[in-house]
Protein backbone atom coordinates (compact mmCIF):
# COMPACT_ATOMS: atom_id res chain seq x y z
CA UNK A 1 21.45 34.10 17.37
CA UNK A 2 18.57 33.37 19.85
CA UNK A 3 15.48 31.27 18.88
CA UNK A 4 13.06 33.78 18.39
CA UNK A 5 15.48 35.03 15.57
CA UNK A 6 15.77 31.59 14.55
CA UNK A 7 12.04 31.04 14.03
CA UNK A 8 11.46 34.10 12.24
CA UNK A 9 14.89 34.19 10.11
CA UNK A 10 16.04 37.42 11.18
CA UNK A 11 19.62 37.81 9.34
CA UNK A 12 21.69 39.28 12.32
CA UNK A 13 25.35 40.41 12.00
CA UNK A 14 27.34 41.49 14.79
CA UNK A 15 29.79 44.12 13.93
CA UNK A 16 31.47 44.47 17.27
CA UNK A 17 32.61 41.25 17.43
CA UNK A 18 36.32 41.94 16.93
CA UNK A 19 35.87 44.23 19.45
CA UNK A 20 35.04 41.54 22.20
CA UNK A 21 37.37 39.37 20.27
CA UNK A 22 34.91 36.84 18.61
CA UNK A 23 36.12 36.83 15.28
CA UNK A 24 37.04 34.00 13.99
CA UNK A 25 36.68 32.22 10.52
CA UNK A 26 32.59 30.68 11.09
CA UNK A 27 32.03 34.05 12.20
CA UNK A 28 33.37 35.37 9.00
CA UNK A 29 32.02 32.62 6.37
CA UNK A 30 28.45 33.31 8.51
CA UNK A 31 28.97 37.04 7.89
CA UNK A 32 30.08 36.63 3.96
CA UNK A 33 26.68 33.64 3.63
CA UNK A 34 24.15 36.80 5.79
CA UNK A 35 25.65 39.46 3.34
CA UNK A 36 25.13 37.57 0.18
CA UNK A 37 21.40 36.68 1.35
CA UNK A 38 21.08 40.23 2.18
CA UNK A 39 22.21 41.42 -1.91
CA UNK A 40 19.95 38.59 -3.16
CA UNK A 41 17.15 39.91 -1.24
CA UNK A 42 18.12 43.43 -2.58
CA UNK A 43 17.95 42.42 -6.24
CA UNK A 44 14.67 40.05 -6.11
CA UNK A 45 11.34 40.91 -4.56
CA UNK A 46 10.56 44.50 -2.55
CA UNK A 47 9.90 43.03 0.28
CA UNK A 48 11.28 43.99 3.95
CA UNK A 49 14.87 42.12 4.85
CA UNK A 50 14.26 40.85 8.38
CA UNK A 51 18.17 41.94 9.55
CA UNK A 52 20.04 43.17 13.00
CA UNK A 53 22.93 44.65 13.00
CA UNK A 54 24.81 44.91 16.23
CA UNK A 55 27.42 47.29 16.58
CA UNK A 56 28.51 51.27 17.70
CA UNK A 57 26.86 53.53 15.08
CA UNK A 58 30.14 54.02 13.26
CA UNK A 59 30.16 50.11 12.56
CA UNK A 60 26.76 49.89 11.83
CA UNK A 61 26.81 53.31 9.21
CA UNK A 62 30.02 51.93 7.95
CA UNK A 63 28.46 48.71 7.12
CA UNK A 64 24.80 50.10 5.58
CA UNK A 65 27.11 52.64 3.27
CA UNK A 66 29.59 49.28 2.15
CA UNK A 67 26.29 47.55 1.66
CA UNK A 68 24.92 50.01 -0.61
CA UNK A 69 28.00 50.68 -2.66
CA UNK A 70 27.89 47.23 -2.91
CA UNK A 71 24.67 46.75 -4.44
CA UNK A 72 24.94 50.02 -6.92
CA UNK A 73 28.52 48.02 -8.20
CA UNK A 74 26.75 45.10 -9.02
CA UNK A 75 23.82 47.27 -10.38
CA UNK A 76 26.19 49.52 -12.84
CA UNK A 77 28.59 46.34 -14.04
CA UNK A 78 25.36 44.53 -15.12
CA UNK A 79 24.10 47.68 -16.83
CA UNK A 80 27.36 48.68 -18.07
CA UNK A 81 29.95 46.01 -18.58
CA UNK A 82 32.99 45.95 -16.23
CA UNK A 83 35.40 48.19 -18.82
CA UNK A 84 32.67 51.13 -18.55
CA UNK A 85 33.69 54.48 -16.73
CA UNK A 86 30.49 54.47 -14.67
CA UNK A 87 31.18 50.51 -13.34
CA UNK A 88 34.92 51.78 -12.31
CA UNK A 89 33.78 54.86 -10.78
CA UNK A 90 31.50 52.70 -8.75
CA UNK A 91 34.17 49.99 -8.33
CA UNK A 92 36.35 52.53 -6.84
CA UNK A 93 33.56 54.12 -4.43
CA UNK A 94 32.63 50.44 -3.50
CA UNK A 95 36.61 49.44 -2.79
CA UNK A 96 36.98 53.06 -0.31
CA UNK A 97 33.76 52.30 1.53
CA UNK A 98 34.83 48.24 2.01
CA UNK A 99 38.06 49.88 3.62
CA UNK A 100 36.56 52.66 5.56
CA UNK A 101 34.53 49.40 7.23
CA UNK A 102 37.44 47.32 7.59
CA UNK A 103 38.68 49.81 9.59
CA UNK A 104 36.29 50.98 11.85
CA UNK A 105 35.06 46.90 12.37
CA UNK A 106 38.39 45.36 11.84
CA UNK A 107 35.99 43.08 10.10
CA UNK A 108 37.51 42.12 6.33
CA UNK A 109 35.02 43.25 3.71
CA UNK A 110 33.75 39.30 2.09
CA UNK A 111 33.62 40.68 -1.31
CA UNK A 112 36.06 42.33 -3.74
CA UNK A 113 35.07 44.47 -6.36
């Protein structure tokens, strides 16, 4: 992260850092701590979340669509209950799009449904 995203807290995650072979486990606890900021921003106020997301478009899709599954989980369970239809129909979109991104980053997904 440079200082200019420092200054004005841009949230950036780099998805193609296995690629380059930079994973390692701060990169992962910084990605799991930029991804829970990013579903806490989602569920408070409207306004914009300052994020980049590095990465080839398939990482990058692969990541917005986990993201999103993400957030309509938590939205349903809360809604629902976990033992609800809708909440395991979501559960189970949420765990096939966290493995469709582990694959394409080679990045592990930080959250289980």
């Amino acid at each position: 992260m440079n200082e200019q995203e420092q200054q004005d807290n841009t949230i950036v995650i780099d998805l193609g850092a296995n690629r380059r072979g930079e994973l390692n486990e701060i990169f992962l606890r910084t990605m799991g701590i930029a991804v829970k900021a990013l579903l806490k921003r989602m569920f408070g106020d409207k306004t914009a979340i300052p994020v980049k997301l590095r990465g080839n478009r398939e990482e990058i899709n692969a990541f917005t669509t986990t993201l999103g599954r993400e957030k309509r989980y938590m939205k349903t369970a809360a809604q629902y209950g976990l033992n609800n239809p809708k909440t395991y129909k979501d559960k189970f979109a949420l765990r096939k799009a966290a493995a469709k991104f582990e694959r394409k980053t080679g990045i592990k997904w930080p959250f289980k449904g």
